[in-house]
PDB file of N, CA and C in Angstrom:
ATOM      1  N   UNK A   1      27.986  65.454  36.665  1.00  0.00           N
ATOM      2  CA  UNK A   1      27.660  66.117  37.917  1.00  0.00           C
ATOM      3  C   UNK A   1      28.939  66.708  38.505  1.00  0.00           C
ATOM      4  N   UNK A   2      28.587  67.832  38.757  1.00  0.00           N
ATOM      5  CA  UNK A   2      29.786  68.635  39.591  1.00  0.00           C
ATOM      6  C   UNK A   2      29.971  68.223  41.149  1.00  0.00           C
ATOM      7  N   UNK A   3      31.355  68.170  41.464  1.00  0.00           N
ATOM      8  CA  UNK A   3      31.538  67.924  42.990  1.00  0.00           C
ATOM      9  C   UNK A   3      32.149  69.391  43.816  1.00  0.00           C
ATOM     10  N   UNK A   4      31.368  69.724  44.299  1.00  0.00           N
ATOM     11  CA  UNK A   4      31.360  70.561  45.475  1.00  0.00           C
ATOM     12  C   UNK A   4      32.230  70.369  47.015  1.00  0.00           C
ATOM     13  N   UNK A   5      32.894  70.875  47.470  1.00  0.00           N
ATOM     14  CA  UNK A   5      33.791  70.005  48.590  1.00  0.00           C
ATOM     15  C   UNK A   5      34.176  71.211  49.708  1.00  0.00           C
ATOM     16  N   UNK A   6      33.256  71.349  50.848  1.00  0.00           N
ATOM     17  CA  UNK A   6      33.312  72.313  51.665  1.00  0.00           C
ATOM     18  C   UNK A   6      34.339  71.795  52.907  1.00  0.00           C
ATOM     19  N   UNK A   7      35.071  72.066  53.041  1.00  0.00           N
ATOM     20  CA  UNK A   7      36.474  72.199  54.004  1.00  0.00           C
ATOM     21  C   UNK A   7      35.883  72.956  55.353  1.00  0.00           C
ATOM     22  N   UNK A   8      35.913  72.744  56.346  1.00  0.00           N
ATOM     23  CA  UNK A   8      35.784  73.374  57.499  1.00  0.00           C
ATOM     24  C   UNK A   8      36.341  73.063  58.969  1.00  0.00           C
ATOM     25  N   UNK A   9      36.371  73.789  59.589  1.00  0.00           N
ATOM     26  CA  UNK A   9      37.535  73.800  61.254  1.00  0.00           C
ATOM     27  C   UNK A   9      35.978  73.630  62.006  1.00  0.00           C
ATOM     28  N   UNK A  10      36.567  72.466  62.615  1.00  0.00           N
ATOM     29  CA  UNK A  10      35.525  71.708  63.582  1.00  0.00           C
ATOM     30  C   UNK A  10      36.033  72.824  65.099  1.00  0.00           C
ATOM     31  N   UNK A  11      36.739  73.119  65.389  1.00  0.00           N
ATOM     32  CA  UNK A  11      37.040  73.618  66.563  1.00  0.00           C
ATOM     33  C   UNK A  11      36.627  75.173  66.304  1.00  0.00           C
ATOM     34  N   UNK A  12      36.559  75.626  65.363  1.00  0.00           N
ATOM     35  CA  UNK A  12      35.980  77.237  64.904  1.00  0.00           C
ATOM     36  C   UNK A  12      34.752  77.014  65.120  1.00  0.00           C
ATOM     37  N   UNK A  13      33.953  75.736  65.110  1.00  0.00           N
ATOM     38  CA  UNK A  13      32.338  75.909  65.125  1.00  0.00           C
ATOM     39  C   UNK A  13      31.866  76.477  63.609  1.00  0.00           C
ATOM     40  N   UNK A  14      32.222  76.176  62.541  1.00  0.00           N
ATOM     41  CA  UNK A  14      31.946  76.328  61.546  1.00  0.00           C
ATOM     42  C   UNK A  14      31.259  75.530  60.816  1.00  0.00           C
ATOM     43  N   UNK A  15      30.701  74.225  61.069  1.00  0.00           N
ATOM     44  CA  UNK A  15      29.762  73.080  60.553  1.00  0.00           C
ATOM     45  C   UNK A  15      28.859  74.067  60.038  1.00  0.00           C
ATOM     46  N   UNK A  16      27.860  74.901  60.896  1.00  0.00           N
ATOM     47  CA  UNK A  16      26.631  75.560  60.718  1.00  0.00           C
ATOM     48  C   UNK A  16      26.816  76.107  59.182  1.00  0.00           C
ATOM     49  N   UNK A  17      27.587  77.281  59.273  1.00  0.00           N
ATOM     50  CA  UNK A  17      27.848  77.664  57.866  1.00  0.00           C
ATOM     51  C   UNK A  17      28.630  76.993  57.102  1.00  0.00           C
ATOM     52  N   UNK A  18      29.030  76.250  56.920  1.00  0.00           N
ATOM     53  CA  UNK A  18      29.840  75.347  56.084  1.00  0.00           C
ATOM     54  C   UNK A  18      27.514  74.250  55.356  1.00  0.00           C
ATOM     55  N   UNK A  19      27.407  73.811  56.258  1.00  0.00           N
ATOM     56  CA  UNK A  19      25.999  72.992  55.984  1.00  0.00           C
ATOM     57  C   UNK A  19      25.166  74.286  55.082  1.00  0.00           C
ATOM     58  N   UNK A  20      25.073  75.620  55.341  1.00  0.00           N
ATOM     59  CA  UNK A  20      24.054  76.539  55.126  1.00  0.00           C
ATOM     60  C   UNK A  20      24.938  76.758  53.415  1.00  0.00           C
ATOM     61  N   UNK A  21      25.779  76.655  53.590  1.00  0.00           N
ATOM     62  CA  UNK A  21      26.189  76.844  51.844  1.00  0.00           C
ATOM     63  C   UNK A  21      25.795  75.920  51.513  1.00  0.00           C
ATOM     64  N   UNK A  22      25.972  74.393  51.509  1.00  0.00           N
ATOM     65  CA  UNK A  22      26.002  73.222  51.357  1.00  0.00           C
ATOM     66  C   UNK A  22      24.304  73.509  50.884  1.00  0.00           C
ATOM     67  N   UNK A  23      23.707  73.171  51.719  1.00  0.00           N
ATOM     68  CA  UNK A  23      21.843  73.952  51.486  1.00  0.00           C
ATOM     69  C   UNK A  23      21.752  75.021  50.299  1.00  0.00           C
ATOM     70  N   UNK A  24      21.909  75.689  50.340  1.00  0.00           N
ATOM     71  CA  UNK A  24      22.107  76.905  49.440  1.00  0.00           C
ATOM     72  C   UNK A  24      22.483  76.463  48.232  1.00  0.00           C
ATOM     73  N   UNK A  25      23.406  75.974  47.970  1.00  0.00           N
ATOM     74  CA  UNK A  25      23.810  75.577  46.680  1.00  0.00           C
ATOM     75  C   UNK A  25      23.071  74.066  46.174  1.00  0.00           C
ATOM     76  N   UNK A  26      22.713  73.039  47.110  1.00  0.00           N
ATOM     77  CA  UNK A  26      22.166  72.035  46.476  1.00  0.00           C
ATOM     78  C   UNK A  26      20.463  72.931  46.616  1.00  0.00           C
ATOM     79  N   UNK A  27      20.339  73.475  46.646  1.00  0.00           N
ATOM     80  CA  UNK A  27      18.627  74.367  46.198  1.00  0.00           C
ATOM     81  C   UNK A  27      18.432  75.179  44.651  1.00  0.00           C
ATOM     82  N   UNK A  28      19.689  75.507  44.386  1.00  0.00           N
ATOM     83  CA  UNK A  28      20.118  75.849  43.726  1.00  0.00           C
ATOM     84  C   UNK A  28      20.320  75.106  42.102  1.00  0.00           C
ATOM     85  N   UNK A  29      21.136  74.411  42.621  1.00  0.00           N
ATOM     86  CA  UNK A  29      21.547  73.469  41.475  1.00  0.00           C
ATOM     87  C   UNK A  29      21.356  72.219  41.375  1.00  0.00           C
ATOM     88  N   UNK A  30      20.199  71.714  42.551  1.00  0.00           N
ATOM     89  CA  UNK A  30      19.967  70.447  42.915  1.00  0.00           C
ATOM     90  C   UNK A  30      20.550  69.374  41.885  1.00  0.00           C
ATOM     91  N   UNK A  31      20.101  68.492  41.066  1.00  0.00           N
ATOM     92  CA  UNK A  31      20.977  67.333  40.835  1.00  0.00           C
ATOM     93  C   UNK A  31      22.335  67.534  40.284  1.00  0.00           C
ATOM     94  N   UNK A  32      22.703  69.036  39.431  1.00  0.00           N
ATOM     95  CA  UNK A  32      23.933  68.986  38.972  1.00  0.00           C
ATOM     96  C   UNK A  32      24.846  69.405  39.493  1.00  0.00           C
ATOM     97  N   UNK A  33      24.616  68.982  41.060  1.00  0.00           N
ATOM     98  CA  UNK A  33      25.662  69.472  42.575  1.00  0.00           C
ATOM     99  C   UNK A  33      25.818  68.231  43.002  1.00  0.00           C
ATOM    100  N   UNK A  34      26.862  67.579  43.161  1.00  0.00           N
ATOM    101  CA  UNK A  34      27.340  66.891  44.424  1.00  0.00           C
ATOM    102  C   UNK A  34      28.039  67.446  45.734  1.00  0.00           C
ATOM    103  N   UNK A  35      27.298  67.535  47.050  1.00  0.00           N
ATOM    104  CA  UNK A  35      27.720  68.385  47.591  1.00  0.00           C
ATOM    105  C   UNK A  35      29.006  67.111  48.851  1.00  0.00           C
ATOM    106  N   UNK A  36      29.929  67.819  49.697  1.00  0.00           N
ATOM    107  CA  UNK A  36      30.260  66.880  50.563  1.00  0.00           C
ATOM    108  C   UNK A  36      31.047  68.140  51.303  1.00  0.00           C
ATOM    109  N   UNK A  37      30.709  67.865  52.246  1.00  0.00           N
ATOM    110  CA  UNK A  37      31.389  68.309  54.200  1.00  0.00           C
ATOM    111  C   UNK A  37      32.312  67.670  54.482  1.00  0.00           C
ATOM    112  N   UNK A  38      33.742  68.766  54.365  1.00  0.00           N
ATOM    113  CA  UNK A  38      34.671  67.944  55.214  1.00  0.00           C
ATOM    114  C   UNK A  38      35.101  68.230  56.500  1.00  0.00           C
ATOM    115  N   UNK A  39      35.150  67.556  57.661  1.00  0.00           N
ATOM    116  CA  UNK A  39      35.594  68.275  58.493  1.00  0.00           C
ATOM    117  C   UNK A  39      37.142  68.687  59.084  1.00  0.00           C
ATOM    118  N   UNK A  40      37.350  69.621  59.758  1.00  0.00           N
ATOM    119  CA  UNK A  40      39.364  69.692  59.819  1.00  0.00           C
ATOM    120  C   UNK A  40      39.877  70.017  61.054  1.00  0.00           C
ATOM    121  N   UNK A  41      40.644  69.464  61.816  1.00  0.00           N
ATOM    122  CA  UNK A  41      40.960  70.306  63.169  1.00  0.00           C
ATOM    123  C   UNK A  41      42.014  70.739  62.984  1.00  0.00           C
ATOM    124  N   UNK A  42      42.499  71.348  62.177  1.00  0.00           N
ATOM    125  CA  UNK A  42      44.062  72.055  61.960  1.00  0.00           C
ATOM    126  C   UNK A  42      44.077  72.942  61.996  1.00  0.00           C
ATOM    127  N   UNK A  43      42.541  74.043  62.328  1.00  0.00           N
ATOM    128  CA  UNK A  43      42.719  75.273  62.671  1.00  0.00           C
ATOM    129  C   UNK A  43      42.754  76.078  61.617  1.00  0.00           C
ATOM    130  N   UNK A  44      41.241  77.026  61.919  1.00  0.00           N
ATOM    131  CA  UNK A  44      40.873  77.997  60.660  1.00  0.00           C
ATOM    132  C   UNK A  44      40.574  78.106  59.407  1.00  0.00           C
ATOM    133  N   UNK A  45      40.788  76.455  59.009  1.00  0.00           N
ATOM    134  CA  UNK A  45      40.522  76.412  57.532  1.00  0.00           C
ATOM    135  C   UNK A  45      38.983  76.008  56.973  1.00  0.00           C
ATOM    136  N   UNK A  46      38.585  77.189  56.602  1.00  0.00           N
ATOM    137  CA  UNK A  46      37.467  77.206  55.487  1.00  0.00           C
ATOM    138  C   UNK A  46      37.205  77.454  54.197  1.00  0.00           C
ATOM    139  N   UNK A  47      37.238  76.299  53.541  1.00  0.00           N
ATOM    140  CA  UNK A  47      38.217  76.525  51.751  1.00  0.00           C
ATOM    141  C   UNK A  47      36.705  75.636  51.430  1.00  0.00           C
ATOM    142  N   UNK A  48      36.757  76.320  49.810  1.00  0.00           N
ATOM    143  CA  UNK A  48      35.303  75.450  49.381  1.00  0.00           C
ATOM    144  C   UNK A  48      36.198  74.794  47.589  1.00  0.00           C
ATOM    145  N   UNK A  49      36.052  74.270  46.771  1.00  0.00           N
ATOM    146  CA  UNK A  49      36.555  73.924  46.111  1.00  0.00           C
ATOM    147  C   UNK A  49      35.351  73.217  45.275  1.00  0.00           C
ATOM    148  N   UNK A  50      35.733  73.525  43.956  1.00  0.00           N
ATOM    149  CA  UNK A  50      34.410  72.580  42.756  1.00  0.00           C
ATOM    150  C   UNK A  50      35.327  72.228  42.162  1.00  0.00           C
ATOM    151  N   UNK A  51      35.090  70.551  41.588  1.00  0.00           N
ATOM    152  CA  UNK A  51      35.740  69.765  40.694  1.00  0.00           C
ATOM    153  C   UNK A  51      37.225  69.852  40.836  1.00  0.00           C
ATOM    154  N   UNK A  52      38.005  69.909  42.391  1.00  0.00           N
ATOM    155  CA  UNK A  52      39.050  70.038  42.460  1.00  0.00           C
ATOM    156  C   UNK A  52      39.682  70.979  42.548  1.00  0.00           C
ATOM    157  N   UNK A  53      39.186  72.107  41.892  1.00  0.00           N
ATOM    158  CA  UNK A  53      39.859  73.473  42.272  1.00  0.00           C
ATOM    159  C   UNK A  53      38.967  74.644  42.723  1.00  0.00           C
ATOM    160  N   UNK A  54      40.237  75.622  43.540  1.00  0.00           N
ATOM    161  CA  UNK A  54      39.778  76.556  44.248  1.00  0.00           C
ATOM    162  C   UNK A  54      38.916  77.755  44.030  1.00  0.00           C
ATOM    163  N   UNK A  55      37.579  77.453  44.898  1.00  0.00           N
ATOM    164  CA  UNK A  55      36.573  78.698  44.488  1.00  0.00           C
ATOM    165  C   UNK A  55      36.872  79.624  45.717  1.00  0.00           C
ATOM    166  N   UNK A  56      37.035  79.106  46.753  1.00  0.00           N
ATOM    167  CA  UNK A  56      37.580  80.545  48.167  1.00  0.00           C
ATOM    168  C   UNK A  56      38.152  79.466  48.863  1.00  0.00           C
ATOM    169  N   UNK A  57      39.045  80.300  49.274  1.00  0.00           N
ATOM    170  CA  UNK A  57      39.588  80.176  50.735  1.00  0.00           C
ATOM    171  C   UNK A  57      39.494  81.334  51.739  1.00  0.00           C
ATOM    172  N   UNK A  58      39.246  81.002  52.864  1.00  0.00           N
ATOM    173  CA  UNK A  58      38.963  82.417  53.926  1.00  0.00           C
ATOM    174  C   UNK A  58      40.266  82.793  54.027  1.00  0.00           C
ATOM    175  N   UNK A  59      41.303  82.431  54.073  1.00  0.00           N
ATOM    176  CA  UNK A  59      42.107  83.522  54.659  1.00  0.00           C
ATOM    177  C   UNK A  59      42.946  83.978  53.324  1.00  0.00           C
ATOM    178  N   UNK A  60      42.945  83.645  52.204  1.00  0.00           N
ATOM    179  CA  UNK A  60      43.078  84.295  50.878  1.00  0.00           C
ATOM    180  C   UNK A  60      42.133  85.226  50.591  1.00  0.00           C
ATOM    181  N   UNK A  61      41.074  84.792  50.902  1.00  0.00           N
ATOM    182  CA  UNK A  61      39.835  85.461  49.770  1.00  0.00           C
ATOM    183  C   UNK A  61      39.036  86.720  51.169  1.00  0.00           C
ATOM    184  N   UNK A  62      40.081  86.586  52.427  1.00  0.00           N
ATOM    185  CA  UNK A  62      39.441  87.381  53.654  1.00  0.00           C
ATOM    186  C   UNK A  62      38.168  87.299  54.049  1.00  0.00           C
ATOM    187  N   UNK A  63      37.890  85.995  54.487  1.00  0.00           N
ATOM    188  CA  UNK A  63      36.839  85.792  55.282  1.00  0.00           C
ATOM    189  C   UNK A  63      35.574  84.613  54.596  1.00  0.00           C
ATOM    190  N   UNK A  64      34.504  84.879  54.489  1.00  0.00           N
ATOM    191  CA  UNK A  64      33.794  83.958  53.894  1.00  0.00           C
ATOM    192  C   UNK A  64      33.190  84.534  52.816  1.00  0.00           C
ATOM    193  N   UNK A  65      32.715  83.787  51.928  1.00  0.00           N
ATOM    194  CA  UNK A  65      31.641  84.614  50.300  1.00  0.00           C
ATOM    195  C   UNK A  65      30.425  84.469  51.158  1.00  0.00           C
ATOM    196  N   UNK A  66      30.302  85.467  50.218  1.00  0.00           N
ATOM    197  CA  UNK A  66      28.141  86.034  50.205  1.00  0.00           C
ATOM    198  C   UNK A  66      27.869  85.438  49.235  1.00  0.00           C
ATOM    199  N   UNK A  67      26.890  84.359  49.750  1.00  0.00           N
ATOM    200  CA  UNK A  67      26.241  83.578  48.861  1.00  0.00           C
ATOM    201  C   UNK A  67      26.067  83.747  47.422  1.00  0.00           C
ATOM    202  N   UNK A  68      26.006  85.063  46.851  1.00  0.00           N
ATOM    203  CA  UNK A  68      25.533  85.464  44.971  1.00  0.00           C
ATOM    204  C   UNK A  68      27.037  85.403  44.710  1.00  0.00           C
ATOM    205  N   UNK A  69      27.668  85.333  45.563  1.00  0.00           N
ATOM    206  CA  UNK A  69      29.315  85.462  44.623  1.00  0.00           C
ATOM    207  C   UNK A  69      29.941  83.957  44.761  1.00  0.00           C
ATOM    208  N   UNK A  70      29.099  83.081  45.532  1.00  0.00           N
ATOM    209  CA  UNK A  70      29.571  81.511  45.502  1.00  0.00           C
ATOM    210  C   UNK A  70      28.743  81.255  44.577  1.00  0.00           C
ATOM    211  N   UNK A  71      27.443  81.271  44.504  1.00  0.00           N
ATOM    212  CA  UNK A  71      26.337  80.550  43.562  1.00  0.00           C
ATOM    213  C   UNK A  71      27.001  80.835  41.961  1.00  0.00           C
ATOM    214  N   UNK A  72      27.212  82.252  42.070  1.00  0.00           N
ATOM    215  CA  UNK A  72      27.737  82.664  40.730  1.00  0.00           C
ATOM    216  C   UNK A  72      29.229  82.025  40.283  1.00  0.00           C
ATOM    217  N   UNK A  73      30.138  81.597  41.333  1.00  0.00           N
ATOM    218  CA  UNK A  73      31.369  80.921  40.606  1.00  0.00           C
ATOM    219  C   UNK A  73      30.846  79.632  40.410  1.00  0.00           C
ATOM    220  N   UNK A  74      29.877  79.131  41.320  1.00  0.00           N
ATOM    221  CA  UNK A  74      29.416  77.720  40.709  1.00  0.00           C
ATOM    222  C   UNK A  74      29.210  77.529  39.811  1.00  0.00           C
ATOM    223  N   UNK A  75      27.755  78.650  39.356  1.00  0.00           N
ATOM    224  CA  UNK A  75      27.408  78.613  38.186  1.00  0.00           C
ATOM    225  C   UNK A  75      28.040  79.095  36.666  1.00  0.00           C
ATOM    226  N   UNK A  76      28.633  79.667  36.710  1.00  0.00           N
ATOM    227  CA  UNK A  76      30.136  80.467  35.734  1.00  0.00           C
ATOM    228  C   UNK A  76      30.240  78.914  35.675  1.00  0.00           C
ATOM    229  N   UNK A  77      30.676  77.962  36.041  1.00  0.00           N
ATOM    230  CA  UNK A  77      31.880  76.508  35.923  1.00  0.00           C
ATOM    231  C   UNK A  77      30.982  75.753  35.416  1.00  0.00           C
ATOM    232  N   UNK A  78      29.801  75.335  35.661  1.00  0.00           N
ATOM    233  CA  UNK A  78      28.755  74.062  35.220  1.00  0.00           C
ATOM    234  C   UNK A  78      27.914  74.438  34.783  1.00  0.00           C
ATOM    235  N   UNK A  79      26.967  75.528  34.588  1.00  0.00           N
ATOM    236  CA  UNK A  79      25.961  76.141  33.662  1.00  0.00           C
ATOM    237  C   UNK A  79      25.759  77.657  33.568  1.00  0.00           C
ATOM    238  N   UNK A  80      26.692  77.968  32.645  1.00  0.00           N
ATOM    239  CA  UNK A  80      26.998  79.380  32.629  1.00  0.00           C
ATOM    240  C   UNK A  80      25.483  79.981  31.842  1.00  0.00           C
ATOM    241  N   UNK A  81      24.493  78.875  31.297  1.00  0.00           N
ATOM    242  CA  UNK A  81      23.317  79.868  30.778  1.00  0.00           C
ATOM    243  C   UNK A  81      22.172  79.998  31.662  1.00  0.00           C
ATOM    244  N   UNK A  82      22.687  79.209  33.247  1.00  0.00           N
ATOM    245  CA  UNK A  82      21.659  79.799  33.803  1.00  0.00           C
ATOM    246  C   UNK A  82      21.358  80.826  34.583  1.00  0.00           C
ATOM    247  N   UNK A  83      20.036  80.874  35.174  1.00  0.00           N
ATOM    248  CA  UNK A  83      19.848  81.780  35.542  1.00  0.00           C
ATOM    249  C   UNK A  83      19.742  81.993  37.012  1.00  0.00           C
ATOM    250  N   UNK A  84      20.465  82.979  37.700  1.00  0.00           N
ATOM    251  CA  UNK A  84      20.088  82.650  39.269  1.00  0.00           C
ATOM    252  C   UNK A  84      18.877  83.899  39.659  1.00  0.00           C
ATOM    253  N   UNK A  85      17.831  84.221  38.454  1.00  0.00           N
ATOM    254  CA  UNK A  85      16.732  84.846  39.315  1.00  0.00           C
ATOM    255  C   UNK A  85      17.539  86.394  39.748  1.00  0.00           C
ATOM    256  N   UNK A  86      17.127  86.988  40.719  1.00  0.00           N
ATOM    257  CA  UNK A  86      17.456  87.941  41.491  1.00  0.00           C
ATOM    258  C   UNK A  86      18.796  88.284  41.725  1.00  0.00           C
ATOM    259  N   UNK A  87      19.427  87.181  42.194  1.00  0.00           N
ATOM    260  CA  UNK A  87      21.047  87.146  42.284  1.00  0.00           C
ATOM    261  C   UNK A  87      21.889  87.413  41.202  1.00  0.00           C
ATOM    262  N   UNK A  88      21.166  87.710  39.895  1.00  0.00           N
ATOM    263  CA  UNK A  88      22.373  87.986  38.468  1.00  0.00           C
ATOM    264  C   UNK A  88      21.703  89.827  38.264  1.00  0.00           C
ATOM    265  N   UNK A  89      21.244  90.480  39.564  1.00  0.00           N
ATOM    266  CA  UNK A  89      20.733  91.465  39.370  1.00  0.00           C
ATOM    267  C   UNK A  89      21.723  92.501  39.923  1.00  0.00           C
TER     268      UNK A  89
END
């Protein structure tokens, strides 16, 4: 099982979307996702990371991913033969 690890700034008000990926991706890939919420008050940081290394960071990667371009680095790393439907369109 893959671990998923969403980083987020509690003082940005970012829980909401930080949880809505979190959703999104365990719908997705339900059991072969471990998902986990971290929270951060150090200001601005929203970094998502699988199995330890870096899939975005907002202020590298400028801002946040659109969901088909997170689902798709997920899926590229833990089951590159599947299929995400609509989103590999």
């Amino acid at each position: 099982m893959a671990s998923l690890v969403i980083t987020y700034c509690t003082g940005c008000n970012w829980l909401l979307r930080a949880g809505w990926y979190a959703q999104e991706c365990l719908s997705t890939f339900g059991t072969d996702l471990n998902v986990t919420l971290v929270p951060d008050d150090s200001g601005g940081v929203f970094h998502i990371t699988l199995d330890g290394e870096m899939l975005w960071e907002r202020k590298r990667d400028g801002g946040f991913p659109d969901i088909r371009t997170l689902k798709q680095r997920i899926r590229d790393r833990i089951s590159p033969e599947q299929s995400l439907g609509h989103l590999d369109r």
